[in-house]
C-alpha atoms as a PDB file:
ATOM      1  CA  UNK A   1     -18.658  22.907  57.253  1.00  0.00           C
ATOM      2  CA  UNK A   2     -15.510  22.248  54.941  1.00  0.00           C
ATOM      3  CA  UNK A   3     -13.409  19.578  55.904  1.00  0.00           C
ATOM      4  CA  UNK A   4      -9.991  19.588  56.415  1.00  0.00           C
ATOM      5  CA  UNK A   5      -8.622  18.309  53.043  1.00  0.00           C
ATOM      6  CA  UNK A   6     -10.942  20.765  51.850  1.00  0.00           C
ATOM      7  CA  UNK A   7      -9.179  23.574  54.196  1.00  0.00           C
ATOM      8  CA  UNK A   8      -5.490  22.440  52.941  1.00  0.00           C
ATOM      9  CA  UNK A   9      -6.462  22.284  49.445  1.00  0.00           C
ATOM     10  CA  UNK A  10      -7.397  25.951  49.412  1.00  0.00           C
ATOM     11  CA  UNK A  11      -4.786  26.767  51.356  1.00  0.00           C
ATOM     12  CA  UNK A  12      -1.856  24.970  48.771  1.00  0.00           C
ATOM     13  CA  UNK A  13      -4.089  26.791  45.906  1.00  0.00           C
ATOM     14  CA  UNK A  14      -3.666  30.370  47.736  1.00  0.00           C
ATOM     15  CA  UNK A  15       0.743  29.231  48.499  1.00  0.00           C
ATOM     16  CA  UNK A  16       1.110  28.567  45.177  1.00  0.00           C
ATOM     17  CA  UNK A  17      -0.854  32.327  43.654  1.00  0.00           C
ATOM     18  CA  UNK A  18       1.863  33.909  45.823  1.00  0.00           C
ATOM     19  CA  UNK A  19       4.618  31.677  45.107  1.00  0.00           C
ATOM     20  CA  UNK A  20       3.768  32.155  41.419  1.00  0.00           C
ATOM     21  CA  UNK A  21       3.954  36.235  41.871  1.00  0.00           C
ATOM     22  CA  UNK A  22       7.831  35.919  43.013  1.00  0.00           C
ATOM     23  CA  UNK A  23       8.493  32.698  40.779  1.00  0.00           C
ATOM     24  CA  UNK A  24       7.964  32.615  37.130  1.00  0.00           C
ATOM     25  CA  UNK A  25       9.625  29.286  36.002  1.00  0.00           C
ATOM     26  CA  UNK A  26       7.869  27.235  33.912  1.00  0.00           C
ATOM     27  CA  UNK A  27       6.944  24.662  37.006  1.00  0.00           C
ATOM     28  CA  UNK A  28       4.319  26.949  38.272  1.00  0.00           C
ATOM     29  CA  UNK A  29       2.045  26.795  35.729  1.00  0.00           C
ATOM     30  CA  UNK A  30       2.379  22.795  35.778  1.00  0.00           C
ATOM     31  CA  UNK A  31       1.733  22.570  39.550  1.00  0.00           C
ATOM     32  CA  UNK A  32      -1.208  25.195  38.911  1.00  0.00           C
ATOM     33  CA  UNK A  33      -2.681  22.697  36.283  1.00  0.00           C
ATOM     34  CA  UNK A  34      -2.121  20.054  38.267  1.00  0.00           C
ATOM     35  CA  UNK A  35      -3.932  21.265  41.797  1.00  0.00           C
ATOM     36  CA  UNK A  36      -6.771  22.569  39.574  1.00  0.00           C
ATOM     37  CA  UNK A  37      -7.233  19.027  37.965  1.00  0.00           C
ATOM     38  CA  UNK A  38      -7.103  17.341  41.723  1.00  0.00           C
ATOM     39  CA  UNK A  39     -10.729  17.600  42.806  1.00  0.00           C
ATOM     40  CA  UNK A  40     -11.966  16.174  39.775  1.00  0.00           C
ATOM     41  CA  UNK A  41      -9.420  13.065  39.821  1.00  0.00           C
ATOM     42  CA  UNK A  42      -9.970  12.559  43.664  1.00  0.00           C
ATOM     43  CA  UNK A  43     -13.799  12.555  42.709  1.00  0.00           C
ATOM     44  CA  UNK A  44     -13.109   9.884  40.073  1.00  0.00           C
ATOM     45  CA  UNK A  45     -10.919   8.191  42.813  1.00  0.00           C
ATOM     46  CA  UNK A  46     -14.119   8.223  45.266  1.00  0.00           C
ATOM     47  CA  UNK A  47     -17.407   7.821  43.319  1.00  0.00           C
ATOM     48  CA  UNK A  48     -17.219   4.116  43.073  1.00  0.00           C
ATOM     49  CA  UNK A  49     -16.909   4.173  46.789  1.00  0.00           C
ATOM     50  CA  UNK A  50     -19.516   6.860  47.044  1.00  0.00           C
ATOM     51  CA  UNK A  51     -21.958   4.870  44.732  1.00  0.00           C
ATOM     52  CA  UNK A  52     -21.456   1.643  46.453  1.00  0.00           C
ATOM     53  CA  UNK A  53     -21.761   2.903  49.876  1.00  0.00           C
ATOM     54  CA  UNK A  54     -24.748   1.284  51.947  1.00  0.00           C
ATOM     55  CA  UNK A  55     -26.486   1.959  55.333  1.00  0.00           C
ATOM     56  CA  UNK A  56     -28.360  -0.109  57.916  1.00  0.00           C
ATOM     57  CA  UNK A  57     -29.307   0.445  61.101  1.00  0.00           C
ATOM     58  CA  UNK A  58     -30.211  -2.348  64.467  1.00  0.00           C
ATOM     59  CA  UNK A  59     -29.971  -2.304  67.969  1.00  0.00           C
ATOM     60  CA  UNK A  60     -31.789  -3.702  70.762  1.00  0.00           C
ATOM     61  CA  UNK A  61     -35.559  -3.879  70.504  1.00  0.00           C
ATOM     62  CA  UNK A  62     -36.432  -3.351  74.050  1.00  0.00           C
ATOM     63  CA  UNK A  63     -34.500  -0.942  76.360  1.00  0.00           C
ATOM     64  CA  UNK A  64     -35.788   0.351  79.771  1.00  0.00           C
ATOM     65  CA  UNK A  65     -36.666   3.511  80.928  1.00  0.00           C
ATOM     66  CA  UNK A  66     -33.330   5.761  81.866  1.00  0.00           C
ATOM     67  CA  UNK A  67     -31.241   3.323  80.610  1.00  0.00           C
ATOM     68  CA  UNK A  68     -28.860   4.138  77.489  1.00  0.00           C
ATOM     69  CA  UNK A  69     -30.524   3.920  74.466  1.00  0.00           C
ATOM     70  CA  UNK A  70     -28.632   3.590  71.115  1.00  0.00           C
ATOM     71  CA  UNK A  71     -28.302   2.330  67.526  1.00  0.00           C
ATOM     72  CA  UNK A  72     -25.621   1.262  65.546  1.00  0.00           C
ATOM     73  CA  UNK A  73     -25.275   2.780  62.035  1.00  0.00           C
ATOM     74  CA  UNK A  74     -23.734  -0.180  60.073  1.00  0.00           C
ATOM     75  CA  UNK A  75     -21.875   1.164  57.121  1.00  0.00           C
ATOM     76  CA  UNK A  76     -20.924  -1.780  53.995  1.00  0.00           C
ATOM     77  CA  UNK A  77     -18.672  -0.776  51.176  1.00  0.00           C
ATOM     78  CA  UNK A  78     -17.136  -3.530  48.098  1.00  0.00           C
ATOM     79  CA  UNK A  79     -14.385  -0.793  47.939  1.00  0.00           C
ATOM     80  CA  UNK A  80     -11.399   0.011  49.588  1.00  0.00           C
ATOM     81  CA  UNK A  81     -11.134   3.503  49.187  1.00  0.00           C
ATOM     82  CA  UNK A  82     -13.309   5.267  52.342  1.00  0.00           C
ATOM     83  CA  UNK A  83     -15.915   7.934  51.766  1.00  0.00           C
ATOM     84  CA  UNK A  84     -14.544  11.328  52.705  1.00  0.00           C
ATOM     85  CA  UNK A  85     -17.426  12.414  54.421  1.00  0.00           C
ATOM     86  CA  UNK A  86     -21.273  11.192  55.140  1.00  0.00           C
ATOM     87  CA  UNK A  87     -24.102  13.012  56.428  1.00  0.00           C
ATOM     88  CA  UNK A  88     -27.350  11.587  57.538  1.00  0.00           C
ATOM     89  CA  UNK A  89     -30.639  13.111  58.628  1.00  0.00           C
ATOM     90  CA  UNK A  90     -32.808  10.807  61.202  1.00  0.00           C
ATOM     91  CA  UNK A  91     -36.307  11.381  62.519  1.00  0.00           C
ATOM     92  CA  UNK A  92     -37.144  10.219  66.252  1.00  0.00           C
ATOM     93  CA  UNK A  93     -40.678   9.499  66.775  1.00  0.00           C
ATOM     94  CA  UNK A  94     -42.362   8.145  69.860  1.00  0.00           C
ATOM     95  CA  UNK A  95     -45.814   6.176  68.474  1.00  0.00           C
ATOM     96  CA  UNK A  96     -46.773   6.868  72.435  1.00  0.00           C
ATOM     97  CA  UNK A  97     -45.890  10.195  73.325  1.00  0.00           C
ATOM     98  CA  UNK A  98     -46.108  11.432  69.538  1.00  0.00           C
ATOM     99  CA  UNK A  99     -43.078  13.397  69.859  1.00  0.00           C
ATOM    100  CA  UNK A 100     -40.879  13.156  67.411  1.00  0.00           C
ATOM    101  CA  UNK A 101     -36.892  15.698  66.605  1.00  0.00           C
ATOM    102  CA  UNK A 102     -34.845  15.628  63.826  1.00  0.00           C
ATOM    103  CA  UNK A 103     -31.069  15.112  64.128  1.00  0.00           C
ATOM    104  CA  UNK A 104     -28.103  14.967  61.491  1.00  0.00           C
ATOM    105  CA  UNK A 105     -25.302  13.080  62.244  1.00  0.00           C
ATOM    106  CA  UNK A 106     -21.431  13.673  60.667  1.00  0.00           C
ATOM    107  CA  UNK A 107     -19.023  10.653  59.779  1.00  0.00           C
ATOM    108  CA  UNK A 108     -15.543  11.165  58.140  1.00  0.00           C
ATOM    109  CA  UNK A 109     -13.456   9.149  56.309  1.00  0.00           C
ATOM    110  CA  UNK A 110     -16.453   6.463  56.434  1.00  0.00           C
ATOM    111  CA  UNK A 111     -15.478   2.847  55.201  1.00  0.00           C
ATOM    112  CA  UNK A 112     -17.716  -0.881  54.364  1.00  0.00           C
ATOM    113  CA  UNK A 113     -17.983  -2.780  57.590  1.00  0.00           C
ATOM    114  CA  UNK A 114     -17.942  -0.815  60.397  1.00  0.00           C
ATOM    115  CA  UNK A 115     -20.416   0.562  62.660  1.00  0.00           C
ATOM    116  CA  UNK A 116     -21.274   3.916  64.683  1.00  0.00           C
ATOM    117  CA  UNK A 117     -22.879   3.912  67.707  1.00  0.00           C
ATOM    118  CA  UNK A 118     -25.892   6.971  67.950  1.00  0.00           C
ATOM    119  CA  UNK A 119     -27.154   7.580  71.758  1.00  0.00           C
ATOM    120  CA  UNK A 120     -31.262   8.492  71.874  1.00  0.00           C
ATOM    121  CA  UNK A 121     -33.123   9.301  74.581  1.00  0.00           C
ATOM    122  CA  UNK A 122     -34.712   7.096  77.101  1.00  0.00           C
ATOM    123  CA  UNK A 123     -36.427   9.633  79.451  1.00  0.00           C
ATOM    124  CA  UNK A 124     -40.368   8.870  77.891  1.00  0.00           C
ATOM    125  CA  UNK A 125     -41.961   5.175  77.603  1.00  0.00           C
ATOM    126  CA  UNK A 126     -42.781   4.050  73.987  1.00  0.00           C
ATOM    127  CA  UNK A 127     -42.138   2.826  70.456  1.00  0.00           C
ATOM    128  CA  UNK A 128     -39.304   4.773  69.228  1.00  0.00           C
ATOM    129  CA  UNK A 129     -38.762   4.248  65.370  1.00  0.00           C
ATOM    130  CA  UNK A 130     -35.983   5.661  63.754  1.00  0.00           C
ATOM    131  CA  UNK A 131     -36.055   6.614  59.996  1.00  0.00           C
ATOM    132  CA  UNK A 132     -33.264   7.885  57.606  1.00  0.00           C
ATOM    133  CA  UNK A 133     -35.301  10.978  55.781  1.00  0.00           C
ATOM    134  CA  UNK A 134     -31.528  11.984  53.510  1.00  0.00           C
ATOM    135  CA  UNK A 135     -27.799  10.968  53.537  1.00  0.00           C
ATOM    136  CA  UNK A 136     -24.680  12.021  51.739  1.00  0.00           C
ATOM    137  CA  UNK A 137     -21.777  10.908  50.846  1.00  0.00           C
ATOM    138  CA  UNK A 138     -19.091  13.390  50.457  1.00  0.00           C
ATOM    139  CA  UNK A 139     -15.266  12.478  48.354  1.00  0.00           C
ATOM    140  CA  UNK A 140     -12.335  12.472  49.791  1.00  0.00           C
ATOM    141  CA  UNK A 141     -11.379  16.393  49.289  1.00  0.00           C
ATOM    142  CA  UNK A 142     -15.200  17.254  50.302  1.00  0.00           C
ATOM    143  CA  UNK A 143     -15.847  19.429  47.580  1.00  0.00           C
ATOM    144  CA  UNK A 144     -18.611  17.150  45.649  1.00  0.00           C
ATOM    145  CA  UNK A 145     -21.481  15.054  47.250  1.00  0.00           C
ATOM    146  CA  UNK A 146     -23.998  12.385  46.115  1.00  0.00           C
ATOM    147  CA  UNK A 147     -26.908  12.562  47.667  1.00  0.00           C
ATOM    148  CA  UNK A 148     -28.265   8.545  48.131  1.00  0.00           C
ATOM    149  CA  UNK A 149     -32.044   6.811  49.018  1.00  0.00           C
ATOM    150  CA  UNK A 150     -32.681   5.236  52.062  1.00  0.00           C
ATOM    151  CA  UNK A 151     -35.570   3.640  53.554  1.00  0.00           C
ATOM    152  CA  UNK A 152     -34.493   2.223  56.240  1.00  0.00           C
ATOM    153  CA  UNK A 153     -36.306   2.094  59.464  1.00  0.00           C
ATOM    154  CA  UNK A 154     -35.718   0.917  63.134  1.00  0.00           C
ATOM    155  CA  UNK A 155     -37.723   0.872  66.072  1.00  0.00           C
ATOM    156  CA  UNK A 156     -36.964   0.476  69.514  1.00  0.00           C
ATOM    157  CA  UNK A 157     -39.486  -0.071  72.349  1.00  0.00           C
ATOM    158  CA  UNK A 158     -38.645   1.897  75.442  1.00  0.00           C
ATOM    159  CA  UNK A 159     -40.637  -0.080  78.547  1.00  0.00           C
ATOM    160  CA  UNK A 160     -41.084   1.086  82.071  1.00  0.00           C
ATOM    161  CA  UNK A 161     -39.398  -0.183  85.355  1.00  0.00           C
ATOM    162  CA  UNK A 162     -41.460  -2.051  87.232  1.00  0.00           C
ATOM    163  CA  UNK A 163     -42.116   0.124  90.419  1.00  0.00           C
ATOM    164  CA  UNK A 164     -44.494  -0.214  93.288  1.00  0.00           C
ATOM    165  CA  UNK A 165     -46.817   2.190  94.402  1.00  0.00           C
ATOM    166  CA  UNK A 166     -46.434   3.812  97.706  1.00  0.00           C
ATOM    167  CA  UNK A 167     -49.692   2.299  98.894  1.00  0.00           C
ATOM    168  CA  UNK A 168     -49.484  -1.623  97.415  1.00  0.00           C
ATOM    169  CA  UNK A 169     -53.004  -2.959  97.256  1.00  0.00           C
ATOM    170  CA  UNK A 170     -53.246  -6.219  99.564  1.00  0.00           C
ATOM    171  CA  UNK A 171     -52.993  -8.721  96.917  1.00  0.00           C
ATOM    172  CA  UNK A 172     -53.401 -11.859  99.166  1.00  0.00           C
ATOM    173  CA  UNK A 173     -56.448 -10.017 100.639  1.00  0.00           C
ATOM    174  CA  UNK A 174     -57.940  -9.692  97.351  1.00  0.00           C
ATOM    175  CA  UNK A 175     -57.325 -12.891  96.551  1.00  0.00           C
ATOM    176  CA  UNK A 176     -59.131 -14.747  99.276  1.00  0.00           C
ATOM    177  CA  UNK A 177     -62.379 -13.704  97.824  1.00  0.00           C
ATOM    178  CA  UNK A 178     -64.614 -16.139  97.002  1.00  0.00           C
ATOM    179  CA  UNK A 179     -64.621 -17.064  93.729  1.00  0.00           C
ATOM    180  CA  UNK A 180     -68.481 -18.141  92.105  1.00  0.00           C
ATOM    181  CA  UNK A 181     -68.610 -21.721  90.360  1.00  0.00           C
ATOM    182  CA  UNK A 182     -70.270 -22.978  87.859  1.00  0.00           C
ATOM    183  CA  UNK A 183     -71.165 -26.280  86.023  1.00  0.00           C
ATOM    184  CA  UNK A 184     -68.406 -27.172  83.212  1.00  0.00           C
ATOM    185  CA  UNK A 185     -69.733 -26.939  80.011  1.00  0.00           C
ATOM    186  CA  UNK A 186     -69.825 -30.466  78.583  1.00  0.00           C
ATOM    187  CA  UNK A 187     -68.682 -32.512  81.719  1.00  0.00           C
ATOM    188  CA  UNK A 188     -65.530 -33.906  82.171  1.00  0.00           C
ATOM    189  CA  UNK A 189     -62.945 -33.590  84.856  1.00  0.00           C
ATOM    190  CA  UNK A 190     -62.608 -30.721  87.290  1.00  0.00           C
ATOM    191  CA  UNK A 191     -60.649 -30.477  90.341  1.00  0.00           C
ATOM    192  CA  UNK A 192     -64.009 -28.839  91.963  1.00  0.00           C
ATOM    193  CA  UNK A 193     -67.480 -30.531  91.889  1.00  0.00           C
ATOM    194  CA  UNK A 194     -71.071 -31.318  92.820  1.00  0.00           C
ATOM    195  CA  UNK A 195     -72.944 -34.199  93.875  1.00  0.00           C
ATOM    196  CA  UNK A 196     -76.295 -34.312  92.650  1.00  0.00           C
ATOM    197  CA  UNK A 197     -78.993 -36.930  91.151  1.00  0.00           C
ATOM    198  CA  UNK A 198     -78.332 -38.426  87.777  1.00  0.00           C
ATOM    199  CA  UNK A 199     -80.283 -37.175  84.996  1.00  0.00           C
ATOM    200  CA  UNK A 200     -80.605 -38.977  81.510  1.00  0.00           C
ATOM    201  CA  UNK A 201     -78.009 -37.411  79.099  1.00  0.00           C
ATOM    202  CA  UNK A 202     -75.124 -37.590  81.841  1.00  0.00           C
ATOM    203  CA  UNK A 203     -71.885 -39.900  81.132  1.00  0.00           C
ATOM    204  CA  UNK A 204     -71.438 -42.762  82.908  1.00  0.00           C
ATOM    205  CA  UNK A 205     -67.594 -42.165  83.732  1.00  0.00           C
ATOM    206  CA  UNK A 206     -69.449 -39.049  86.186  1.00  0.00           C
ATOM    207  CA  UNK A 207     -71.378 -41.166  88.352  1.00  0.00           C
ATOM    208  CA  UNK A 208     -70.305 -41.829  91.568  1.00  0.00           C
ATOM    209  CA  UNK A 209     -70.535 -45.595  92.145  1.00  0.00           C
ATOM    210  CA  UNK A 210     -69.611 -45.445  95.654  1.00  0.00           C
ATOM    211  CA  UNK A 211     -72.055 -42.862  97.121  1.00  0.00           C
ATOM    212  CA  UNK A 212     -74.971 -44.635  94.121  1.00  0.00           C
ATOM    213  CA  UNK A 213     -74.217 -48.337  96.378  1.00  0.00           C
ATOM    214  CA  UNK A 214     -75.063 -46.739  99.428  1.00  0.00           C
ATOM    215  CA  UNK A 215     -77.687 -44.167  98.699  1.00  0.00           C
ATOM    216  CA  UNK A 216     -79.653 -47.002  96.923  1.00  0.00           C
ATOM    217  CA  UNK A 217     -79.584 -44.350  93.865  1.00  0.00           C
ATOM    218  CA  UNK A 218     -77.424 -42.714  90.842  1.00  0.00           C
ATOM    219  CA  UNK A 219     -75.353 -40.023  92.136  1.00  0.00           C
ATOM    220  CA  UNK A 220     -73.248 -37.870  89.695  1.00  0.00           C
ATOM    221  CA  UNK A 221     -69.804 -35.900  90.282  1.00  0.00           C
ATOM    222  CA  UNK A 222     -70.738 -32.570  88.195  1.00  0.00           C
ATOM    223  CA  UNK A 223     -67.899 -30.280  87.612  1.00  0.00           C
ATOM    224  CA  UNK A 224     -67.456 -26.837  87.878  1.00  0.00           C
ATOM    225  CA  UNK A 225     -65.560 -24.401  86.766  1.00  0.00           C
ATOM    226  CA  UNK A 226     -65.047 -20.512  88.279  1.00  0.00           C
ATOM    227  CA  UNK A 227     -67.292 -18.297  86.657  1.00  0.00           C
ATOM    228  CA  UNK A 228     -65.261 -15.580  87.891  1.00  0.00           C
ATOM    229  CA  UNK A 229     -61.954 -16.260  87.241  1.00  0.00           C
ATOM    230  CA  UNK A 230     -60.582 -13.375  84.888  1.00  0.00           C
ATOM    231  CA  UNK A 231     -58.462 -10.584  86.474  1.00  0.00           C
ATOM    232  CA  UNK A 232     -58.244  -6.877  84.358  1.00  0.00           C
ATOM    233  CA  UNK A 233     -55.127  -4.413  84.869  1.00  0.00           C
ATOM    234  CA  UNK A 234     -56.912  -1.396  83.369  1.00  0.00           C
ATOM    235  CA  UNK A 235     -54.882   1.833  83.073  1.00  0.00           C
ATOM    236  CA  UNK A 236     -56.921   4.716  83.098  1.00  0.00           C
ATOM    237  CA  UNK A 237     -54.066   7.125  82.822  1.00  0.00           C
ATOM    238  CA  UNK A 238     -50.454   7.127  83.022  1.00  0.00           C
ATOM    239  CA  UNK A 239     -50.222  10.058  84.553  1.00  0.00           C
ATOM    240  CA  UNK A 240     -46.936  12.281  85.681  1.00  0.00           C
ATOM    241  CA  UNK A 241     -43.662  11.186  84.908  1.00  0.00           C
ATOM    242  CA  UNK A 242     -45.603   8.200  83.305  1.00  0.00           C
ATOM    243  CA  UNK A 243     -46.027   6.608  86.949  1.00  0.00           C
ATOM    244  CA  UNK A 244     -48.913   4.633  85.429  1.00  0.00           C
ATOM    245  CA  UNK A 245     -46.816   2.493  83.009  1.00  0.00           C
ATOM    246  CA  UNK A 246     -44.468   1.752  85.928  1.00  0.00           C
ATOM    247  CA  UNK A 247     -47.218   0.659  88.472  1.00  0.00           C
ATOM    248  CA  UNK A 248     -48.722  -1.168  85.527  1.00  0.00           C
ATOM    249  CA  UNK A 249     -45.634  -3.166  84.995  1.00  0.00           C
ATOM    250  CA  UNK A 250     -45.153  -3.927  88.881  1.00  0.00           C
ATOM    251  CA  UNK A 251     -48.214  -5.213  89.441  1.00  0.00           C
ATOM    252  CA  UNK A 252     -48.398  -7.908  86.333  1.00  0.00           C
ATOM    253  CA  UNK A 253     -45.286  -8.691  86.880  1.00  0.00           C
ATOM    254  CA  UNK A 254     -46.551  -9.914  90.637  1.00  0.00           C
ATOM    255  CA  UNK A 255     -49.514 -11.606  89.137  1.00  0.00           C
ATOM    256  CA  UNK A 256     -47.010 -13.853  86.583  1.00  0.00           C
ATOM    257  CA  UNK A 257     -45.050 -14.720  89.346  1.00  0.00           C
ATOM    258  CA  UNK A 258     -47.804 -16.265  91.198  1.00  0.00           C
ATOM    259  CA  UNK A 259     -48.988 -18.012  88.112  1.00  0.00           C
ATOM    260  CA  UNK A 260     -52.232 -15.705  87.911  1.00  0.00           C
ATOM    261  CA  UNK A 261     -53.138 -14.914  84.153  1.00  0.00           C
ATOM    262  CA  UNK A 262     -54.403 -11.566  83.572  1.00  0.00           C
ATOM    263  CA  UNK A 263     -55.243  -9.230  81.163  1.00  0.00           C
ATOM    264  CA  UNK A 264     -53.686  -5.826  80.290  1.00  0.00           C
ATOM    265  CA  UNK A 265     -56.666  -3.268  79.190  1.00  0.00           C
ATOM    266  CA  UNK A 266     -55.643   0.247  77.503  1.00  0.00           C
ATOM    267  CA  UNK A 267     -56.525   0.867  74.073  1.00  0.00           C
ATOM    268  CA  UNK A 268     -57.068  -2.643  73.388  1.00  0.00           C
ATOM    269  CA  UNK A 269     -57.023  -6.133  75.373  1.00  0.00           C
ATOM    270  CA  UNK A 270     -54.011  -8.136  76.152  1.00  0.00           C
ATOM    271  CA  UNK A 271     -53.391 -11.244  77.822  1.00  0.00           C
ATOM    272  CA  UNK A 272     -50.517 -11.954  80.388  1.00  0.00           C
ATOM    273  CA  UNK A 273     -49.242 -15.332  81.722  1.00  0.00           C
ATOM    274  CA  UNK A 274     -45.345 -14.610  81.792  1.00  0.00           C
ATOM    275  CA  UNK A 275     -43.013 -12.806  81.314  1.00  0.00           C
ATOM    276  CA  UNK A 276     -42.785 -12.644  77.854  1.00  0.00           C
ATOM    277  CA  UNK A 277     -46.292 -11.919  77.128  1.00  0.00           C
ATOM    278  CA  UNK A 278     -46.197  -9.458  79.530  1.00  0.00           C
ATOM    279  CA  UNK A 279     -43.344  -7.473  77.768  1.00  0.00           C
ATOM    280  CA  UNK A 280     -45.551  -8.144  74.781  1.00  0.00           C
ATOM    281  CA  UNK A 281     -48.540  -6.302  75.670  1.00  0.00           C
ATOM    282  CA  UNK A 282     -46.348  -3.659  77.131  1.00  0.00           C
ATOM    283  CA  UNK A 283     -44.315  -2.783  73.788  1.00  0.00           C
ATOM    284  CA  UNK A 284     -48.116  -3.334  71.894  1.00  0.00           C
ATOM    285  CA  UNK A 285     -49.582  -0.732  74.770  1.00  0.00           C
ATOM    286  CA  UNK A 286     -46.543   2.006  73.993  1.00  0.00           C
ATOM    287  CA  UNK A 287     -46.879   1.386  69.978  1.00  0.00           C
ATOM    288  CA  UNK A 288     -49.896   3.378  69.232  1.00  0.00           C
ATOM    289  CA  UNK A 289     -50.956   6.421  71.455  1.00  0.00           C
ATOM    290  CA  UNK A 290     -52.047   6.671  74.783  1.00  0.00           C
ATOM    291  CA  UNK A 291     -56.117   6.488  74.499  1.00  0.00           C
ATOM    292  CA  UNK A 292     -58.999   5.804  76.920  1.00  0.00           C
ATOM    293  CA  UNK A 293     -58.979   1.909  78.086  1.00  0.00           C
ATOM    294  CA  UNK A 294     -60.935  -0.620  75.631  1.00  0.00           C
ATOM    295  CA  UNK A 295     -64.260  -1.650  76.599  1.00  0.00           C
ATOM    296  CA  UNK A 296     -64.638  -5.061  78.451  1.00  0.00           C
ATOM    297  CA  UNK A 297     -66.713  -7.485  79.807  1.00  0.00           C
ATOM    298  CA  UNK A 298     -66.391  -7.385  83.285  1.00  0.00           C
ATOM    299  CA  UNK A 299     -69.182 -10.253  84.526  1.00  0.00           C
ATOM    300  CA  UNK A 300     -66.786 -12.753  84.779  1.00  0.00           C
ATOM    301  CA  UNK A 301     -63.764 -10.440  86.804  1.00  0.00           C
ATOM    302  CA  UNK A 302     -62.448 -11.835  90.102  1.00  0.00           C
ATOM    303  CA  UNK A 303     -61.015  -8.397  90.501  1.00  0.00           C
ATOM    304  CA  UNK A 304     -60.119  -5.570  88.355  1.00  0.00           C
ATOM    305  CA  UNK A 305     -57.275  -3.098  89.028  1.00  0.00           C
ATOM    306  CA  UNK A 306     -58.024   0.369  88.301  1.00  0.00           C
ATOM    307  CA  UNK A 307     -54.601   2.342  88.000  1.00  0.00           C
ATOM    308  CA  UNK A 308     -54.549   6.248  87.711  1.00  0.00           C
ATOM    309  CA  UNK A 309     -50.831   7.463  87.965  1.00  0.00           C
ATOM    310  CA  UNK A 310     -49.613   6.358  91.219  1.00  0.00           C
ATOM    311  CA  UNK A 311     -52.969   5.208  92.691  1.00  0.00           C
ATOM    312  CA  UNK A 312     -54.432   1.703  92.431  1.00  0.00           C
ATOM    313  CA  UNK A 313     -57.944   0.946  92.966  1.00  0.00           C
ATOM    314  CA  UNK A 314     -59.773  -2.838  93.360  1.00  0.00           C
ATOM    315  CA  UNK A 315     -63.081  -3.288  92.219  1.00  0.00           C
END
C-alpha cells in the first residue's frame, strides 16, 4: 500500500504537468527536474539508515493461559534519519498444538531504540516460538525497499491455570496408606527402624547398647527406608479445552505445597519438588507434542494419578 509521502509526491508530480500546460516560464522545467531527481536523493538520504537498521525481539518467557500475550519488536539504528517504512513477516508455531499462522506487521517512520509491542494469542497451552521469515525496510518517500536477513527467534511458553477438578480426589485419604519399608542400603541413620540380632558385618555405631545390657545380647537399630515412596502425575490426555494441563497443574501444585516430591509423566519423566521445577516440567511437557505418557516403573509408587481431561483416577 503506498504511503503517504508516496501519495503527495505523485500528487505534486501530477500539479505541476498541469501547471506546466498554462505556465511556460523557464521555472517549470527546473521544478520538473528537480521532483524527478527527489526519490533518488531521498533514497541516498535513507540507505545508510536502511542498511544499518537492526531487529530483535524478547518478552516474557512464561505467560498463562488467557492472559495477554506479547512481544516487543526492538528496533536499533547508529543513524538519525528514521526508516520510512518496515515490513516484517513472523511465523507463530505452537511445538504442542503444532499449529502454527503467518502474520506481517507494518511500522512507519521506524527509528534505533525503540520498541513495538505485537499481541499473540494465548487461547492454547504450549511453546510458542516466534521467527522473522522476511523484513523490509522502505525510504522515506516509500518508493524503494531493501529487503534485510534475520534469524531471529523467540519463544514463549504459554502454561495452564492451575484448576481443580469438579470431583478432587481425597488427597489426605490417599495419603494415609501405608507405606512398605525396607532396610537402608548400607546402614546409617533413619528416622524409622528395626531391632533385630547383630550379625557380623554390622557397624558398631547401630547397636543398641541399652536393649544389648539388658537382653544379655547384641541388639542392632537397622534402618529403613520406604520402598514405596515415589508418587506419578501421569497425563493420559489433555483432553477438551486442554482441561488436562489445568488439572495437571492443580494437583502438583498441591503436592509442592505439602512438601511431597513427585514426578510429572507425559512424553518423558519429570521431577517436581517446587515451584520452580514444577513450571519446569510444565514448559518441557508443552515444548514438544502431545504424545502417549513415557513408560515407568511403577513398583516403587505410593500412588499414581491417572488424569484424562477433567477426570482423575488413583491407583
Amino acid at each position: 500500500m503506498p504511503t503517504f509521502t508516496c501519495v503527495f509526491y505523485i500528487f505534486c508530480i501530477g500539479a505541476l504537468y498541469l501547471f506546466r500546460a498554462v505556465y511556460q516560464g523557464w521555472a517549470i522545467s527546473y521544478l520538473m527536474l528537480a521532483m524527478a531527481a527527489a526519490p533518488v536523493l531521498i533514497l541516498l538520504l535513507s540507505l545508510p539508515a536502511m542498511l544499518s537498521l537492526g531487529l530483535h525481539m524478547e518478552g516474557k518467557r512464561y505467560v498463562m493461559k488467557g492472559e495477554p500475550g506479547d512481544i516487543i519488536l526492538s528496533f536499533r539504528s547508529r543513524r538519525i534519519l528514521p526508516v520510512g517504512r518496515v515490513r516484517v513477516t513472523l511465523l507463530f508455531e505452537n511445538a504442542y498444538t503444532g499449529e502454527s499462522f503467518h502474520t506481517a506487521e507494518i511500522f512507519h517512520q521506524v527509528s534505533g531504540g525503540e520498541g513495538r509491542l505485537l499481541a499473540f494469542p494465548t487461547d492454547t497451552c504450549g511453546t510458542v516460538s516466534f521467527r522473522v521469515l522476511r523484513w523490509e525496510c522502505r525510504d522515506l518517500l516509500g518508493f524503494f525497499s531493501i529487503r534485510r536477513k534475520c534469524s531471529e527467534m523467540f519463544t514463549c511458553t504459554v502454561l495452564p491455570a492451575a484448576v481443580a477438578p469438579e470431583e478432587k480426589p481425597n488427597l489426605d485419604a490417599v495419603f494415609r496408606r501405608e507405606m512398605r519399608l525396607k532396610p537402608k542400603y548400607g546402614g546409617g541413620f533413619a528416622e524409622d527402624y528395626d531391632l533385630r540380632d547383630y550379625r557380623p558385618g554390622d557397624m558398631g555405631n547401630s547397636i543398641h547398647w541399652k536393649l544389648s545390657s539388658k537382653a544379655d545380647r547384641l541388639i542392632v537399630r537397622e534402618a529403613l527406608v520406604p520402598e514405596n515412596d515415589k508418587i506419578f502425575l501421569v497425563l493420559s490426555d489433555a483432553g477438551e479445552k486442554q482441561r488436562g494441563l489445568e488439572v495437571l497443574r492443580w494437583l502438583s501444585d498441591e503436592l509442592w505445597r505439602r512438601e511431597l516430591p513427585h514426578l510429572i509423566v507425559s512424553g518423558n519423566v519429570a521431577v517436581v519438588d517446587n515451584e520452580e521445577a514444577c513450571l519446569g516440567a510444565l514448559a518441557e511437557l508443552l515444548s514438544s507434542p502431545a504424545s502417549a505418557p513415557a513408560a515407568f516403573d511403577d513398583s516403587h509408587a505410593r500412588c499414581i494419578f491417572f488424569i484424562s481431561g477433567e477426570e482423575v483416577t488413583v491407583k
